[in-house]
Structure formats: C-alpha cells, structure tokens
C-alpha atoms as a PDB file:
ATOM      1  CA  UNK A   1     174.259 -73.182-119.514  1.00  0.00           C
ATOM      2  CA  UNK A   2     173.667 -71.513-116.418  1.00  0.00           C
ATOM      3  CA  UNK A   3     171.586 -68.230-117.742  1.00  0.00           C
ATOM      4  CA  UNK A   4     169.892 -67.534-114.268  1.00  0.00           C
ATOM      5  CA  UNK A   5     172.290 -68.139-111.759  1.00  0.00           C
ATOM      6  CA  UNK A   6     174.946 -70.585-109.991  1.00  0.00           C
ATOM      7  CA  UNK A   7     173.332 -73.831-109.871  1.00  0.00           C
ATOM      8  CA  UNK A   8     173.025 -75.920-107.188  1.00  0.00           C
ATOM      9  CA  UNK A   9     174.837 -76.360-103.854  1.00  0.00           C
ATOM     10  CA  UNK A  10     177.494 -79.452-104.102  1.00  0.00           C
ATOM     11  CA  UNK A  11     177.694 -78.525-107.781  1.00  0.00           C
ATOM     12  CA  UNK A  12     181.013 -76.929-109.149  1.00  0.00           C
ATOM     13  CA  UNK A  13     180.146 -72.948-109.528  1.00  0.00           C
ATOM     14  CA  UNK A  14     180.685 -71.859-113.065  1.00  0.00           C
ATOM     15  CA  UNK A  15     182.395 -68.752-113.683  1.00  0.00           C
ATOM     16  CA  UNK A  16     180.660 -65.327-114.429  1.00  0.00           C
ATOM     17  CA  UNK A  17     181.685 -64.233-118.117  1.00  0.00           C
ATOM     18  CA  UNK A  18     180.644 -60.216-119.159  1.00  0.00           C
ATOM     19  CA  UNK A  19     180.921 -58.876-122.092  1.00  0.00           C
ATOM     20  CA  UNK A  20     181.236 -55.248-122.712  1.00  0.00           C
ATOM     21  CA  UNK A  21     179.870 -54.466-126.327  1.00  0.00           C
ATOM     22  CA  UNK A  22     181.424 -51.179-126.408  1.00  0.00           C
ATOM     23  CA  UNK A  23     184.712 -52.388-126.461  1.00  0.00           C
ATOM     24  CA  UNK A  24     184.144 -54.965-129.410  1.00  0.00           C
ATOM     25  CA  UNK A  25     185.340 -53.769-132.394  1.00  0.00           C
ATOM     26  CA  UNK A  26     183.793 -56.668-134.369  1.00  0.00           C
ATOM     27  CA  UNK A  27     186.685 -59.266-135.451  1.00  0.00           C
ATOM     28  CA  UNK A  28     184.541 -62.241-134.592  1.00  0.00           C
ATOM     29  CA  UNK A  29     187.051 -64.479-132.728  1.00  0.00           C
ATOM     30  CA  UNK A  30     184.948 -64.642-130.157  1.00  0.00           C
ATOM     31  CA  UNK A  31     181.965 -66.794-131.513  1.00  0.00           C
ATOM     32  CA  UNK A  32     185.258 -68.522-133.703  1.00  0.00           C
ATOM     33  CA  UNK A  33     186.476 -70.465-130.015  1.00  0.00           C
ATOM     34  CA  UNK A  34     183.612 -70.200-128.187  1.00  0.00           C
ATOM     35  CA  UNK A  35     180.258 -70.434-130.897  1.00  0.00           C
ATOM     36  CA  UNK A  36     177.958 -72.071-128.156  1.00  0.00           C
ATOM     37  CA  UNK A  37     178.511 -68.949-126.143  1.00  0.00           C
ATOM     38  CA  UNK A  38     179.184 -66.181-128.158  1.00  0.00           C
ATOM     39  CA  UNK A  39     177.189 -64.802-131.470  1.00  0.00           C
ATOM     40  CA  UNK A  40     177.045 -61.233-132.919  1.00  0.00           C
ATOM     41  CA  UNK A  41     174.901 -58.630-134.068  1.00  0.00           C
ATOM     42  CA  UNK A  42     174.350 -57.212-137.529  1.00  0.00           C
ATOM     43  CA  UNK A  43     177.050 -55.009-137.243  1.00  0.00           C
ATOM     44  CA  UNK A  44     179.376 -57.752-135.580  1.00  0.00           C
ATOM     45  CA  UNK A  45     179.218 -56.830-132.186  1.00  0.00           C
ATOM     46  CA  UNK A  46     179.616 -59.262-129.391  1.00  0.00           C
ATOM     47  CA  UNK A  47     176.611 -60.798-127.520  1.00  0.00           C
ATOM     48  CA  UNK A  48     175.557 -64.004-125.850  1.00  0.00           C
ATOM     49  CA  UNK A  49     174.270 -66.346-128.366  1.00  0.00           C
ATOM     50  CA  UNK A  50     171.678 -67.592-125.634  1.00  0.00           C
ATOM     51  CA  UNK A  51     170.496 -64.438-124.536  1.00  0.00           C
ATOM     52  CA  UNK A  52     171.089 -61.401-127.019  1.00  0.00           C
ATOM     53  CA  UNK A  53     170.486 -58.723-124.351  1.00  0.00           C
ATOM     54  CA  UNK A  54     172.161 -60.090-121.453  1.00  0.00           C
ATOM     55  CA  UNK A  55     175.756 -58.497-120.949  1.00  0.00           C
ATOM     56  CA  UNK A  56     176.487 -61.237-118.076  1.00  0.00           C
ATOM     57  CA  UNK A  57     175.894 -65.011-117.541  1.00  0.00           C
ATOM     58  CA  UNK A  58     177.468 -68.030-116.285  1.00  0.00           C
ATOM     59  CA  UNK A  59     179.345 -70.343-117.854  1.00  0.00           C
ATOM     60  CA  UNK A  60     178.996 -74.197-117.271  1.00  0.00           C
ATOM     61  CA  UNK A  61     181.808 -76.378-116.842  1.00  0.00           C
ATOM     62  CA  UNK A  62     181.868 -77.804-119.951  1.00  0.00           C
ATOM     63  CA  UNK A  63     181.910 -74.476-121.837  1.00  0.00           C
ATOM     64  CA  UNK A  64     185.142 -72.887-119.621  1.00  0.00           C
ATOM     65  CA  UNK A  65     187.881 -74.065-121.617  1.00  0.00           C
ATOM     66  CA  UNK A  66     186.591 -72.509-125.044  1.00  0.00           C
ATOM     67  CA  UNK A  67     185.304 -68.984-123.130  1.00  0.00           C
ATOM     68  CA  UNK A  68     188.658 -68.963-121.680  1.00  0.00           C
ATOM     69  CA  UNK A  69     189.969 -69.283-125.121  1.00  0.00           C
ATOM     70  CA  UNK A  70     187.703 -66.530-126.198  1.00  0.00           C
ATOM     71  CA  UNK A  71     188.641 -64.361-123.656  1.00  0.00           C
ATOM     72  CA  UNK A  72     192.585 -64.895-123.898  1.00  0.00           C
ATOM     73  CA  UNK A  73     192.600 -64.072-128.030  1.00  0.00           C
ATOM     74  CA  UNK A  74     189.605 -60.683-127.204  1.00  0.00           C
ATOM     75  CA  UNK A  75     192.473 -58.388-128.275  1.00  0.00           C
ATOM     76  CA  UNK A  76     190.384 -55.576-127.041  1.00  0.00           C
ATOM     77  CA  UNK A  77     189.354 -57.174-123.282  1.00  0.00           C
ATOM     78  CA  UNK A  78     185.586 -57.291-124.311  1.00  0.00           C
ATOM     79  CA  UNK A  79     185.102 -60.401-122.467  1.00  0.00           C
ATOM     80  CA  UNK A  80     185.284 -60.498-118.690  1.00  0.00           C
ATOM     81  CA  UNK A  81     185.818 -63.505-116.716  1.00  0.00           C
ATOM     82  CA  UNK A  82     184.763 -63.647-113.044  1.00  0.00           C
ATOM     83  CA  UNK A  83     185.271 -66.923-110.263  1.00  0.00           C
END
C-alpha cells in the first residue's frame, strides 16, 4: 500500500482513493469488498484500516479492483476515487 505517495517512476501509479466520513452513514459495505483498505470506527464510520486519521491514500494495484468495488456499492459517494 502506497500510504506516502506514488511510488516509483516506471512503476504503474496507483489511484488516489478519499473518503469523506461525513457522508458515511455506517452500513459497512465498504470494509465488506475492500477489508484490506477500509475499517470503521466505533460508531461505524468509514476510515482507512492502515491509517485511521488519514482521509486520503493511494491504492496499489493489487487492491484497485476491490476499492473500485467499494466505491461502486458506497450508496452515499463516501469514497472518492482519483487517477
């Protein structure tokens, strides 16, 4: 997972994913498609599962497919994904 920034040049850049907590209204799909990624607070409120107060990081390569997932079944657009 890419927590500080892109990695490399001649690597593939991983895409930015935000959350916005405020939007979350706590269903937990989220961690459901994407657990590696995505956790939640005591009150079930999205957050990164690597970095609890980060509301951005990149996603690696291997983890796109199930944060895309995540994003596509958000029904209330908490999750951003950026190229």
């Amino acid at each position: 997972m890419y927590s500080f920034g892109p990695p490399e040049s001649g690597d593939t850049m991983p895409q930015l994913c935000k959350i916005i907590p405020e939007r979350c209204i706590a269903c937990g799909l989220c961690a459901v498609y994407a657990p590696q990624v995505f956790d939640y607070d005591d009150e079930g409120i999205v957050l990164f599962a690597q970095d609890s107060s980060a509301h951005q990081q990149f996603i690696s390569e291997q983890e796109t497919s199930q944060v895309l997932l995540a994003y596509q079944k958000c029904p209330t657009r908490a999750i951003i994904i950026e190229k």
